[in-house]
C-alpha atoms as a PDB file:
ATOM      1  CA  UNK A   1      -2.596  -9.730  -9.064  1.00  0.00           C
ATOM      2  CA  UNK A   2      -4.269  -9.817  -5.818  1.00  0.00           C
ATOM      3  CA  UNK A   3      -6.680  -7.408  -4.049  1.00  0.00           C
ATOM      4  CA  UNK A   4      -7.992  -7.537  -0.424  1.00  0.00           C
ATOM      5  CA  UNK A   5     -11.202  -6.896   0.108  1.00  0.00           C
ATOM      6  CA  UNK A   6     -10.039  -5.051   3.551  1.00  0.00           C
ATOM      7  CA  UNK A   7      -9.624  -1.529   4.007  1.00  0.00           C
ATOM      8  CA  UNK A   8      -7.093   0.185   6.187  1.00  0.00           C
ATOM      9  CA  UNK A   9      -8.557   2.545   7.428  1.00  0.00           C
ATOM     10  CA  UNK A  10      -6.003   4.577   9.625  1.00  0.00           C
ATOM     11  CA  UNK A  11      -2.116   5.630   9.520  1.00  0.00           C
ATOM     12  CA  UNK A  12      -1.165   2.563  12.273  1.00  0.00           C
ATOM     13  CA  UNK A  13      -2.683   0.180   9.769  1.00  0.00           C
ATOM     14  CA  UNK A  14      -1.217   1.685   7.028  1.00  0.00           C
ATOM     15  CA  UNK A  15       2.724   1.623   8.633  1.00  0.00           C
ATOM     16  CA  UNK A  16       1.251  -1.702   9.692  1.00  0.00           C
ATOM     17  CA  UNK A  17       0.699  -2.617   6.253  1.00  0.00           C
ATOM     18  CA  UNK A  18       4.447  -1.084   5.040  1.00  0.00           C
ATOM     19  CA  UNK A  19       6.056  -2.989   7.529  1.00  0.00           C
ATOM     20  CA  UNK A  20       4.520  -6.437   6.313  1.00  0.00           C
ATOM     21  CA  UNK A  21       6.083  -5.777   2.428  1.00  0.00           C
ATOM     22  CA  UNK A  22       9.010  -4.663   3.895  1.00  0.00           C
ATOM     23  CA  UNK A  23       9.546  -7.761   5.488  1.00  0.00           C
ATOM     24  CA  UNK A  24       7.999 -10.171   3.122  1.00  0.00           C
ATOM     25  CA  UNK A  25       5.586 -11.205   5.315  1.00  0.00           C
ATOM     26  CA  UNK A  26       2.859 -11.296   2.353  1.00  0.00           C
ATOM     27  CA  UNK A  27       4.453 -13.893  -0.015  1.00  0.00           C
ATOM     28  CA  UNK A  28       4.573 -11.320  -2.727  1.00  0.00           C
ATOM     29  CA  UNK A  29       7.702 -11.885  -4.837  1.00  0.00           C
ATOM     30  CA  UNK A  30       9.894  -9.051  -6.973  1.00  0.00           C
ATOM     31  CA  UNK A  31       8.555  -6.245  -4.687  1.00  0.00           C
ATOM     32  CA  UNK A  32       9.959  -3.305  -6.238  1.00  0.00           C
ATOM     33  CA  UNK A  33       8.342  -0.436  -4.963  1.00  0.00           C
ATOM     34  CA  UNK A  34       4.363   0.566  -3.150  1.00  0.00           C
ATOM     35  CA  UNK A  35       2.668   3.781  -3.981  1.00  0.00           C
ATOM     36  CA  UNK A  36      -0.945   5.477  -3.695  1.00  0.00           C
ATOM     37  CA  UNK A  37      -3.378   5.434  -6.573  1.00  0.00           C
ATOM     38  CA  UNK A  38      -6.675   5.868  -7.577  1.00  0.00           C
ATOM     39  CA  UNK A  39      -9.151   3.160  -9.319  1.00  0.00           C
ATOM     40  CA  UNK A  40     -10.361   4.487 -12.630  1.00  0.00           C
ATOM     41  CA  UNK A  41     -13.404   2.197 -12.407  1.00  0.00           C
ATOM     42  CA  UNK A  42     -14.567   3.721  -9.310  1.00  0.00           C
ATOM     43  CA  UNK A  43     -12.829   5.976  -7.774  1.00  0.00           C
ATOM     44  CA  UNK A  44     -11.094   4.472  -5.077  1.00  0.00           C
ATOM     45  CA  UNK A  45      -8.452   5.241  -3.405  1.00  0.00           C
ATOM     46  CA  UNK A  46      -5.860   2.055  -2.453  1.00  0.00           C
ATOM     47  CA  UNK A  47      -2.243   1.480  -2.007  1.00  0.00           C
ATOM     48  CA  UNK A  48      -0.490  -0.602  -5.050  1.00  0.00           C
ATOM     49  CA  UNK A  49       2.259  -2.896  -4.513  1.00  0.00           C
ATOM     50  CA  UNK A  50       4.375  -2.865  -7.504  1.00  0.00           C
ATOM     51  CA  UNK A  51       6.705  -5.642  -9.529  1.00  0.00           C
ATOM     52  CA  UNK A  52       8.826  -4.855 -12.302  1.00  0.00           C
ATOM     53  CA  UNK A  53       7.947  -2.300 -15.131  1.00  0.00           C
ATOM     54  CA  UNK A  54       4.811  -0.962 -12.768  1.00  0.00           C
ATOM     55  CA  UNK A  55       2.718  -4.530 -12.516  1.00  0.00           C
ATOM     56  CA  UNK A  56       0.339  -4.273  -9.922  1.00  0.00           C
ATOM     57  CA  UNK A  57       1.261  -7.253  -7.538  1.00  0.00           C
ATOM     58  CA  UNK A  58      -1.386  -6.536  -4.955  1.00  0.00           C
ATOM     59  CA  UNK A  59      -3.683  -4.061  -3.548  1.00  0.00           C
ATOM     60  CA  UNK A  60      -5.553  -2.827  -0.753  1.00  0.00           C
ATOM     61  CA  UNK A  61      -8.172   0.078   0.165  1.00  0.00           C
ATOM     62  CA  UNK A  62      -7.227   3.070   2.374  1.00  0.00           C
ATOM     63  CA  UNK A  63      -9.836   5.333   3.580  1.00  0.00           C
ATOM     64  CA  UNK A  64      -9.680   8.962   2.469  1.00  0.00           C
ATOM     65  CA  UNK A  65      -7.957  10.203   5.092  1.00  0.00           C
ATOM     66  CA  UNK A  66      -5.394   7.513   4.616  1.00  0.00           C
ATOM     67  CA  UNK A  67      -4.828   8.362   1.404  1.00  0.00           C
ATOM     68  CA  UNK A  68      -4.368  11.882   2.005  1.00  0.00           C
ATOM     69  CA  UNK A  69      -2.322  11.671   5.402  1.00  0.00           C
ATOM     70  CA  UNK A  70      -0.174   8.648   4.229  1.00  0.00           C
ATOM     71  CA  UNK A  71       1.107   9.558   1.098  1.00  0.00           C
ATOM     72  CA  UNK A  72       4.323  10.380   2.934  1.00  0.00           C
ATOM     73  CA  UNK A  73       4.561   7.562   4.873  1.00  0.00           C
ATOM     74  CA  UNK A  74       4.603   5.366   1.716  1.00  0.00           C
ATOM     75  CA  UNK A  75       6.636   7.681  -0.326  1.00  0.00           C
ATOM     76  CA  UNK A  76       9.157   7.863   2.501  1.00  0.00           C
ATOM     77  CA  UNK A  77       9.195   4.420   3.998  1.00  0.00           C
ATOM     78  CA  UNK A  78       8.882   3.702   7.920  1.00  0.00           C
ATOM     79  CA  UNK A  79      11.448   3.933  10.412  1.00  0.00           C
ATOM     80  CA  UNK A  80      11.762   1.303  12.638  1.00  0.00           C
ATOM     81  CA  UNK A  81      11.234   3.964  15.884  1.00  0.00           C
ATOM     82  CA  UNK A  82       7.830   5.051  14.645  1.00  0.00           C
END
């Protein structure tokens, strides 16, 4: 499992982000889903990239306010107009 270090820290960095995994662009094999959790060490709010049966592939940090105006966008996916 790998975790950046960087935080995104608005909603264009976040769809940013989405777009990446949804093309591959971040090496990550069996991709099978992203979602927004919460570290029980700390407290911490980051998106999870997910393998099969839940496996945390890879994380990264959102802000707050990413994590609580971006839950759709990750639940939903991104369009390609927006």
């Amino acid at each position: 499992m790998n975790f950046s270090d960087e935080v995104i820290s608005n909603l264009d960095d976040l769809k940013n982000f989405l777009f990446l995994i949804e093309k591959g662009a971040l090496g990550l094999n069996g991709v099978e889903g992203v979602g927004m959790a919460t570290s029980n060490a700390d407290g911490r709010r980051f998106i999870a990239v997910f393998g099969a049966q839940h496996q945390l592939l890879y994380g990264r940090w959102v802000s707050e306010e990413v994590f609580q105006n971006g839950q759709d966008m990750v639940r939903n996916g991104i369009s390609k107009d927006s």
